[in-house]
PDB file of N, CA and C in Angstrom:
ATOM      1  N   UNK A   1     -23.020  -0.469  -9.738  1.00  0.00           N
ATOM      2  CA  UNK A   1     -21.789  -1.223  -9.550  1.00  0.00           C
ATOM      3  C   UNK A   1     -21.843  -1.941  -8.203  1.00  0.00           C
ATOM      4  N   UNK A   2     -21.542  -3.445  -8.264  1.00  0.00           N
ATOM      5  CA  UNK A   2     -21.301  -3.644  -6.819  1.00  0.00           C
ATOM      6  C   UNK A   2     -20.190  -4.283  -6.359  1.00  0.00           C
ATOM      7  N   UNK A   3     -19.898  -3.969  -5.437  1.00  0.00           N
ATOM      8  CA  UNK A   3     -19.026  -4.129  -4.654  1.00  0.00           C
ATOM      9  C   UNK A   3     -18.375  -5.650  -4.037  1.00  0.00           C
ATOM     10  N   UNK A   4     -17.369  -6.166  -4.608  1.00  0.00           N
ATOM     11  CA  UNK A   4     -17.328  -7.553  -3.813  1.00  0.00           C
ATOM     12  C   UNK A   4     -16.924  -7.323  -2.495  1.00  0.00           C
ATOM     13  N   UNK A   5     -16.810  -8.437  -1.816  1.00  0.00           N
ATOM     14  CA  UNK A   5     -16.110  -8.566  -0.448  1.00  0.00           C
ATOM     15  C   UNK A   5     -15.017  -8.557  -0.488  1.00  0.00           C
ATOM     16  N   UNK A   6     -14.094  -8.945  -0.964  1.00  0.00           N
ATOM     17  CA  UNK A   6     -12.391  -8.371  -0.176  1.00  0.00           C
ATOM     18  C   UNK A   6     -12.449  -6.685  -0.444  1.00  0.00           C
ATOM     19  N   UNK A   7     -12.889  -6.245  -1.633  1.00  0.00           N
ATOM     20  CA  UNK A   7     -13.151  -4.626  -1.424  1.00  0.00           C
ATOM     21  C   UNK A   7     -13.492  -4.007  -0.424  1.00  0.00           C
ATOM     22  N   UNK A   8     -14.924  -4.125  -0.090  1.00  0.00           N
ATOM     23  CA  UNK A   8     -15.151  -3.553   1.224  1.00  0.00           C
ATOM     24  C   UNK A   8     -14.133  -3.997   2.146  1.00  0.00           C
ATOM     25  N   UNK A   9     -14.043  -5.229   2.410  1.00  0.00           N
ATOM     26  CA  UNK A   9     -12.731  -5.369   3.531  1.00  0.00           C
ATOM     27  C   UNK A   9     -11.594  -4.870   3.483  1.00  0.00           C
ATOM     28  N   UNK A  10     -11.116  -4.479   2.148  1.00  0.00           N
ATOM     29  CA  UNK A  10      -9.916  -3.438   2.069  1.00  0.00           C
ATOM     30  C   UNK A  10     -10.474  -1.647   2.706  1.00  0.00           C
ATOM     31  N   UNK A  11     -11.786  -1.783   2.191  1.00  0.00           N
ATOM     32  CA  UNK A  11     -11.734  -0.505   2.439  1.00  0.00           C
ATOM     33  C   UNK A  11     -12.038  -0.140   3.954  1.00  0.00           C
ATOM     34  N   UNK A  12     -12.488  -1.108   5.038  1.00  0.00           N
ATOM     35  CA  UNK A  12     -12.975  -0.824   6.442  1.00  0.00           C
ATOM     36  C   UNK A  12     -11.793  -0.650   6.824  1.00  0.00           C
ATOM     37  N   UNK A  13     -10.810  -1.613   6.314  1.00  0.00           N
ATOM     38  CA  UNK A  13      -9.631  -1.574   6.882  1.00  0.00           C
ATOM     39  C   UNK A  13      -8.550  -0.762   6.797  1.00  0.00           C
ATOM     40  N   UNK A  14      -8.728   0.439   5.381  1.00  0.00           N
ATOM     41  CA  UNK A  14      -8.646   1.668   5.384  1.00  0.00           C
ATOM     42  C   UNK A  14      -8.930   3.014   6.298  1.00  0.00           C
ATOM     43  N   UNK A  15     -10.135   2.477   6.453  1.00  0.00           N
ATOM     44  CA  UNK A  15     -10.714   3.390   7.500  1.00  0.00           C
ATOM     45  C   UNK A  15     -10.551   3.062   8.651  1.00  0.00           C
ATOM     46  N   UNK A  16     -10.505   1.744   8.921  1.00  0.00           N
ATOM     47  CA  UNK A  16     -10.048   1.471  10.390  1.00  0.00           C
ATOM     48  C   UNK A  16      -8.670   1.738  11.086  1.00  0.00           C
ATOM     49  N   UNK A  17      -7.653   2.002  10.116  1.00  0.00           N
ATOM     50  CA  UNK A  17      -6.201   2.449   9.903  1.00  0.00           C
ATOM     51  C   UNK A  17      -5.924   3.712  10.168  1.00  0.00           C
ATOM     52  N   UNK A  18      -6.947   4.630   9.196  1.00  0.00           N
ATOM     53  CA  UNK A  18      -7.147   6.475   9.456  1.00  0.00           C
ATOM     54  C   UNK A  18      -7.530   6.597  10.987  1.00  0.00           C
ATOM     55  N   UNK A  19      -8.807   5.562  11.084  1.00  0.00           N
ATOM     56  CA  UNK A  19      -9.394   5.920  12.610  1.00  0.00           C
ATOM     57  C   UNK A  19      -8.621   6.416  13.540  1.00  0.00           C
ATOM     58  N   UNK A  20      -7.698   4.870  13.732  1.00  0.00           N
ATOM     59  CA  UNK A  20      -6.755   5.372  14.676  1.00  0.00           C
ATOM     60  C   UNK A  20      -5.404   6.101  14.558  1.00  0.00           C
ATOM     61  N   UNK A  21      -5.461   6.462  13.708  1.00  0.00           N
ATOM     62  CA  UNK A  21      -4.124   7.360  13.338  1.00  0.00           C
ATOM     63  C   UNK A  21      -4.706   8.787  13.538  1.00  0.00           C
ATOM     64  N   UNK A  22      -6.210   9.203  13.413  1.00  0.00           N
ATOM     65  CA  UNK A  22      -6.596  10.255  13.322  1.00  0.00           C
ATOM     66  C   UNK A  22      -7.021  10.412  15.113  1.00  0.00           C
ATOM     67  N   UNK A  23      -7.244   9.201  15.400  1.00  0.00           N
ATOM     68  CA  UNK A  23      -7.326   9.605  17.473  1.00  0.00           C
ATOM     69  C   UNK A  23      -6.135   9.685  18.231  1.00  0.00           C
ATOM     70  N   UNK A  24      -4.628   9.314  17.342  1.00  0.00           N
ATOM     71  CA  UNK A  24      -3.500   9.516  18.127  1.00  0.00           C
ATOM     72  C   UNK A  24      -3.145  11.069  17.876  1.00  0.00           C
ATOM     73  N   UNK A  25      -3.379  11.317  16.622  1.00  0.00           N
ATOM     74  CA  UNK A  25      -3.104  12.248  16.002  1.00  0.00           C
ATOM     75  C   UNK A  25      -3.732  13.677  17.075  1.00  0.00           C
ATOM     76  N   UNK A  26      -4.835  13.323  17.265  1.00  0.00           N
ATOM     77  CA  UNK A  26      -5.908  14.026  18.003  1.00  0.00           C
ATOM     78  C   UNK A  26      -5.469  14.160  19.532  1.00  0.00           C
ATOM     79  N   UNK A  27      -4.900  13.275  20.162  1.00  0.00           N
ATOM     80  CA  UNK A  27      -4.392  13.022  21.632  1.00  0.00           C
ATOM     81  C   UNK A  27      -3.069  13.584  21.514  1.00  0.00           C
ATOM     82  N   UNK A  28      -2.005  13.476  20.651  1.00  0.00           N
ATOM     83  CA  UNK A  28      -0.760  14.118  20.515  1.00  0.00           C
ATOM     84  C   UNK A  28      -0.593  15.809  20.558  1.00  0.00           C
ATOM     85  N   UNK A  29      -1.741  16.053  19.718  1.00  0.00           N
ATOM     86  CA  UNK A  29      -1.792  17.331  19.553  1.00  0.00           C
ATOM     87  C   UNK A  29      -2.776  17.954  20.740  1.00  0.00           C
ATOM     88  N   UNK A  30      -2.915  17.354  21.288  1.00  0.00           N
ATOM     89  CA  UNK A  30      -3.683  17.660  22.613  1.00  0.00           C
ATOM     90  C   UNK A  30      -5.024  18.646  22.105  1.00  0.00           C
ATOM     91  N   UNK A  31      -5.553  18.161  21.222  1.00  0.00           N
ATOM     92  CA  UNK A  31      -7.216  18.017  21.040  1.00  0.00           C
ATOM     93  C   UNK A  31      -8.229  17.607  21.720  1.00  0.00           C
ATOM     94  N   UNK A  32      -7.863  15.983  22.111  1.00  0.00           N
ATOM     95  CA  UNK A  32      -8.575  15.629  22.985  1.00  0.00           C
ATOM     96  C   UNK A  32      -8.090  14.854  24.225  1.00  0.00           C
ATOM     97  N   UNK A  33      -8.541  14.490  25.262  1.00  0.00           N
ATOM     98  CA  UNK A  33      -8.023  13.666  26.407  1.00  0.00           C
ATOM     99  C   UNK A  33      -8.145  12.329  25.548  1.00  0.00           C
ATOM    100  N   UNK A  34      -7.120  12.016  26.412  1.00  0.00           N
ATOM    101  CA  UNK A  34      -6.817  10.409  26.391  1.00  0.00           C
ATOM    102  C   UNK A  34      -7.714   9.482  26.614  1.00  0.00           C
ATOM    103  N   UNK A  35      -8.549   9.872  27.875  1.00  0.00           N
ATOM    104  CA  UNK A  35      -9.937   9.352  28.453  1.00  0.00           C
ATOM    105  C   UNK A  35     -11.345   9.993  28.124  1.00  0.00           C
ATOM    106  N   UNK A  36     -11.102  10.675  27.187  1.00  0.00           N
ATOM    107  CA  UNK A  36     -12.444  10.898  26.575  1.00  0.00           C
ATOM    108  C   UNK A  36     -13.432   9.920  25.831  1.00  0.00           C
ATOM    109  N   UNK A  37     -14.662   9.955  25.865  1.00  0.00           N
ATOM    110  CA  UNK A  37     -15.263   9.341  25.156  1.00  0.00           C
ATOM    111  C   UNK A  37     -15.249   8.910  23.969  1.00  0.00           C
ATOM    112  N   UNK A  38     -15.151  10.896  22.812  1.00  0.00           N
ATOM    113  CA  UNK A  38     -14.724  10.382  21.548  1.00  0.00           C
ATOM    114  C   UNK A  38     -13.662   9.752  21.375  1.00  0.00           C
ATOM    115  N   UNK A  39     -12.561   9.846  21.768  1.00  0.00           N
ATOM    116  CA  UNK A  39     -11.127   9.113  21.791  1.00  0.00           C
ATOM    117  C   UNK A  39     -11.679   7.608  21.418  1.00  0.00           C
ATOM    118  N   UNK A  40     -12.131   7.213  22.829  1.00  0.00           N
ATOM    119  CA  UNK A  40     -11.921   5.547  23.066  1.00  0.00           C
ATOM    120  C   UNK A  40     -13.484   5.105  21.724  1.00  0.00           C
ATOM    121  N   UNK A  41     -14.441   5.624  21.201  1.00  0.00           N
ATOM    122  CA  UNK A  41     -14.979   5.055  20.445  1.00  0.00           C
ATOM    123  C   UNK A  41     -14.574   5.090  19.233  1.00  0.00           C
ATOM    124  N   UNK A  42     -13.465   6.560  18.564  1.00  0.00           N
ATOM    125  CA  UNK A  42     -12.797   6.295  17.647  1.00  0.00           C
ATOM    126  C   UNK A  42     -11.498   5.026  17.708  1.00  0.00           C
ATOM    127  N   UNK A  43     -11.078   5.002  18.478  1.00  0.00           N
ATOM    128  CA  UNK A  43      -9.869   3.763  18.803  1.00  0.00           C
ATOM    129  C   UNK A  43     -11.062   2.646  18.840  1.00  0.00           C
ATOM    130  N   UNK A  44     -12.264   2.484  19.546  1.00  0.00           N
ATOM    131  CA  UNK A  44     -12.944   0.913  18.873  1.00  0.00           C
ATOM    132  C   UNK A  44     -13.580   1.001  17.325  1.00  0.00           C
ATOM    133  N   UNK A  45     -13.615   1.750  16.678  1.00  0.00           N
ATOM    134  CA  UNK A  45     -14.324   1.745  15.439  1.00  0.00           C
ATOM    135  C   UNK A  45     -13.273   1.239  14.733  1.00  0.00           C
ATOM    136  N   UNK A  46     -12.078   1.654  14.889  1.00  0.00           N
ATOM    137  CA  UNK A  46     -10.731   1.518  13.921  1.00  0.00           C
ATOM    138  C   UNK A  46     -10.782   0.411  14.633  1.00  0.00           C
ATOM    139  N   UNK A  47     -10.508   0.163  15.515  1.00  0.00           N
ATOM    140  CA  UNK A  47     -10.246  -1.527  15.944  1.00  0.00           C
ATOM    141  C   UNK A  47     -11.172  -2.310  15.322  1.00  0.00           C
ATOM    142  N   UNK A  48     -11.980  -2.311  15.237  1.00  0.00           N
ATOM    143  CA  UNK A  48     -12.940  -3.375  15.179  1.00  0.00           C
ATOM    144  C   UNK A  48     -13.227  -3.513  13.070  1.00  0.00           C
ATOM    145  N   UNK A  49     -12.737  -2.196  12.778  1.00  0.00           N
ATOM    146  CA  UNK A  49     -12.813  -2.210  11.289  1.00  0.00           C
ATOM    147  C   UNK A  49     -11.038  -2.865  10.788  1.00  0.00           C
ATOM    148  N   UNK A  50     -10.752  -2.729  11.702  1.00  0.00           N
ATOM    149  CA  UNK A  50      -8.931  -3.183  10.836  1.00  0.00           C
ATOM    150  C   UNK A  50      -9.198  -4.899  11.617  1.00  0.00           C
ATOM    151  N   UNK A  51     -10.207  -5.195  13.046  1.00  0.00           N
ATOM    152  CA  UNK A  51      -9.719  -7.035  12.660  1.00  0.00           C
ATOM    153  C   UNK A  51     -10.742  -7.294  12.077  1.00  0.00           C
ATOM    154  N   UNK A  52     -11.668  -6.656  10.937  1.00  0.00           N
ATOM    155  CA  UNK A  52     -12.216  -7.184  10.435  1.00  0.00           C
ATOM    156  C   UNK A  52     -11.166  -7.885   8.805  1.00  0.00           C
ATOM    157  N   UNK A  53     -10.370  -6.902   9.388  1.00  0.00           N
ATOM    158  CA  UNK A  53      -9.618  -6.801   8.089  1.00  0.00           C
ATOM    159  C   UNK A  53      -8.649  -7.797   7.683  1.00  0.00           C
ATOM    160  N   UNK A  54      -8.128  -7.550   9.336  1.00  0.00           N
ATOM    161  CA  UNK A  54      -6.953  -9.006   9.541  1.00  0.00           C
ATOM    162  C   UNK A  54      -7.175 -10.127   9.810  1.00  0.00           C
ATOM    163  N   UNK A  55      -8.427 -10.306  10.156  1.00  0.00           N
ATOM    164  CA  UNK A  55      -9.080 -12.141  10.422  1.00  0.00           C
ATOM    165  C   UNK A  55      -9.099 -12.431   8.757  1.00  0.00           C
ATOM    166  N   UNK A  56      -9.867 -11.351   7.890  1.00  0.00           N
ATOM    167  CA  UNK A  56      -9.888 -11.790   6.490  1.00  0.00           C
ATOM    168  C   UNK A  56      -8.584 -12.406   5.943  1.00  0.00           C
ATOM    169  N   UNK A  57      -7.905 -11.697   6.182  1.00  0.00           N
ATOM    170  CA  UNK A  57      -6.132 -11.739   5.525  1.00  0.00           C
ATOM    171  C   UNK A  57      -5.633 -12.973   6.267  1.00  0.00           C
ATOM    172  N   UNK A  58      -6.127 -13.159   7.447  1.00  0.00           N
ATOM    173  CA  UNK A  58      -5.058 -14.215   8.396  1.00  0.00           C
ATOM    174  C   UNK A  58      -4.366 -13.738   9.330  1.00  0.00           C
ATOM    175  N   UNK A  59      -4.208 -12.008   9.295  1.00  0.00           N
ATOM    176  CA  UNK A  59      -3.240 -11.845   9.796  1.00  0.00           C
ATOM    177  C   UNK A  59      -3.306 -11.680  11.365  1.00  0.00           C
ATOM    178  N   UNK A  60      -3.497 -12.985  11.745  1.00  0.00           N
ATOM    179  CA  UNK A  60      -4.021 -13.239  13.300  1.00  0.00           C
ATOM    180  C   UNK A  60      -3.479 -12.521  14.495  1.00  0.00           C
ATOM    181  N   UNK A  61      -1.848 -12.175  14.510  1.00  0.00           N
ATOM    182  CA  UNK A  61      -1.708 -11.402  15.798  1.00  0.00           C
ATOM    183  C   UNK A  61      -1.911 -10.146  15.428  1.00  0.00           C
ATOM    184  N   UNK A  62      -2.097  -9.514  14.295  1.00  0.00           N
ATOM    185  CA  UNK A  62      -2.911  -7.913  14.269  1.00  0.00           C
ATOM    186  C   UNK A  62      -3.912  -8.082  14.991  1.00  0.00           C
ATOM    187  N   UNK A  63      -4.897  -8.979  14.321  1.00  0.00           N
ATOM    188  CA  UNK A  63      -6.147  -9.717  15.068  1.00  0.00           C
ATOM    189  C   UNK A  63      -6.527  -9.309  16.132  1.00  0.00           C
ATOM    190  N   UNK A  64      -5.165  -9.858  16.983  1.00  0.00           N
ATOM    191  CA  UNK A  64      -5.295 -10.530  18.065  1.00  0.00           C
ATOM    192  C   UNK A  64      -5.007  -8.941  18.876  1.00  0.00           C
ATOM    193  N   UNK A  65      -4.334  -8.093  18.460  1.00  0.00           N
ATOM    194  CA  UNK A  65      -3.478  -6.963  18.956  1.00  0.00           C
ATOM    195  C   UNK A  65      -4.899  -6.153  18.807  1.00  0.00           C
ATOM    196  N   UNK A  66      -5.701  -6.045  17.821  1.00  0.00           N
ATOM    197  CA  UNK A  66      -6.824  -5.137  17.861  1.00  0.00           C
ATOM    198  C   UNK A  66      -8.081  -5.603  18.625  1.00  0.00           C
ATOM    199  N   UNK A  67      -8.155  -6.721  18.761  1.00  0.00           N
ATOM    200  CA  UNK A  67      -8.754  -7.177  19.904  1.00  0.00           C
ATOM    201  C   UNK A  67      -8.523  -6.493  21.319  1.00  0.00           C
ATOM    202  N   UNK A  68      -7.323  -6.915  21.512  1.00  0.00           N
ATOM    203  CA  UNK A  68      -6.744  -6.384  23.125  1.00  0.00           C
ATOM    204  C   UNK A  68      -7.488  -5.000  22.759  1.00  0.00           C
ATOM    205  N   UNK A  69      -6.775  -3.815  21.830  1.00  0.00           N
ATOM    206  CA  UNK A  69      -6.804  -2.307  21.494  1.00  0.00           C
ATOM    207  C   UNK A  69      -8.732  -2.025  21.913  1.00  0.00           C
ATOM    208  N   UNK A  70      -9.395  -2.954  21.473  1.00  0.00           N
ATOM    209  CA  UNK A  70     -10.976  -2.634  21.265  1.00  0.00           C
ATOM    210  C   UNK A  70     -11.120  -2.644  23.218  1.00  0.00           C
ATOM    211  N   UNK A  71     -10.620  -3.890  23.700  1.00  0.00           N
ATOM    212  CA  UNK A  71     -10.948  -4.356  25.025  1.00  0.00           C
ATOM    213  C   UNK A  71     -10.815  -3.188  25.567  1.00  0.00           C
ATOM    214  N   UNK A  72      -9.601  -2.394  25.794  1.00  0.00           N
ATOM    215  CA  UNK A  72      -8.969  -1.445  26.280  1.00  0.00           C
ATOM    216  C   UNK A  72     -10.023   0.146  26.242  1.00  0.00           C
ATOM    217  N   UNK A  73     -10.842   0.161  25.048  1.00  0.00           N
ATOM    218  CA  UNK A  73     -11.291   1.397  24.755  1.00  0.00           C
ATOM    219  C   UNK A  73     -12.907   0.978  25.216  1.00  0.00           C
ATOM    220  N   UNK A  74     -13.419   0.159  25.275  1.00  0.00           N
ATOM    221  CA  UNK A  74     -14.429  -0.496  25.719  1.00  0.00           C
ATOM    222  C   UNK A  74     -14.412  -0.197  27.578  1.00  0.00           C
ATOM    223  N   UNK A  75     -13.715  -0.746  27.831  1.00  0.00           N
ATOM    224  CA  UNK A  75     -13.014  -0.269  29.311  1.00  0.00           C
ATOM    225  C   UNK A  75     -13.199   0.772  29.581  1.00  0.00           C
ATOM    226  N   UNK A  76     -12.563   1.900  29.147  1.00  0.00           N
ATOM    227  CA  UNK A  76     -12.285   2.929  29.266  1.00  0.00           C
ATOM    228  C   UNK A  76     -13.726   3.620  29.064  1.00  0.00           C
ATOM    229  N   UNK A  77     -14.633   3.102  27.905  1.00  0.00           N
ATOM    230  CA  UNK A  77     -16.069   4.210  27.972  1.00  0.00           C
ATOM    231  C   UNK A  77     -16.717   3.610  28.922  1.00  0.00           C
ATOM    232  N   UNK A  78     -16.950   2.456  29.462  1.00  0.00           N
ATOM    233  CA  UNK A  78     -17.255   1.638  30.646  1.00  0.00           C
ATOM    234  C   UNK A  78     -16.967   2.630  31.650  1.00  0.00           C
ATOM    235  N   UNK A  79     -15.848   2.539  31.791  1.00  0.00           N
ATOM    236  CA  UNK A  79     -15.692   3.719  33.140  1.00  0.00           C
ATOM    237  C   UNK A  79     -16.047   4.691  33.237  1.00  0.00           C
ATOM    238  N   UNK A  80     -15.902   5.349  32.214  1.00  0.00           N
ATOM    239  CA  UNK A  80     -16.424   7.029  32.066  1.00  0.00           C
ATOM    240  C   UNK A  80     -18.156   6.520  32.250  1.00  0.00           C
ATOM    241  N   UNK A  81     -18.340   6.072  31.583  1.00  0.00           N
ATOM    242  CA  UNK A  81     -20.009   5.754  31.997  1.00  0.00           C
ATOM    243  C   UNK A  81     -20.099   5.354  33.513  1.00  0.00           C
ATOM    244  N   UNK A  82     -19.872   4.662  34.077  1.00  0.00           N
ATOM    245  CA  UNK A  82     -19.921   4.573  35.660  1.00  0.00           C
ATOM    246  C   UNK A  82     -19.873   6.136  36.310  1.00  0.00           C
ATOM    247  N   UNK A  83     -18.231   6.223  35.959  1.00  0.00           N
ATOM    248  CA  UNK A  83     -18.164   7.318  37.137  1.00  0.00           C
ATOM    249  C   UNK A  83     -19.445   8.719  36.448  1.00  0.00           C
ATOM    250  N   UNK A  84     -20.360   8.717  35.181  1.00  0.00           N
ATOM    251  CA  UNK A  84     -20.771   9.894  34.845  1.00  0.00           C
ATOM    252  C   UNK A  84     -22.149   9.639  35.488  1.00  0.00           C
ATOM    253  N   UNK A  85     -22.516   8.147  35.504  1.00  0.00           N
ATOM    254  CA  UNK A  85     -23.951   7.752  36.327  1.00  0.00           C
ATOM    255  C   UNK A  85     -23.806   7.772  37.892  1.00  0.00           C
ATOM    256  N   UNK A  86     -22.521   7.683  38.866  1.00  0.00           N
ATOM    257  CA  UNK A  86     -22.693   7.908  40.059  1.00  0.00           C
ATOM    258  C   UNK A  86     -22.030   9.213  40.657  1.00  0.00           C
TER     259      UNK A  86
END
């Protein structure tokens, strides 16, 4: 069976939806830090799988909002990588 394209794009964007619902979920319940590593690469995986989702759709300021969300978690392993190399 294969798979067209808006499918898969429904489905990243499924998963990109859980992602981050499952790293707030995870930070609320105080599982993990806020500034942890896994945190901020689960918050870019879901980011980067939901604007794949919303550039498809149009839906440009999600887009635009998971953009910022990716910048932010990108940042954040950026730093942790600095301060873990000096």
């Amino acid at each position: 069976m294969i798979m067209n394209m808006t499918t898969l794009i429904d489905i990243l964007g499924w998963i990109g939806a859980a992602a981050l619902l499952v790293a707030y979920a995870l930070v609320s319940a105080k599982r993990v830090e806020g500034d942890s590593t896994g945190y901020q690469l689960l918050n870019a995986v879901g980011s980067i799988f939901l604007m794949i989702n919303t550039l498809h759709y149009g839906a440009y300021p999600s887009a635009l909002l998971n953009l910022f969300w990716l910048g932010v978690a990108f940042y954040a392993v950026r730093k942790t990588i600095v301060r873990y190399l000096t």
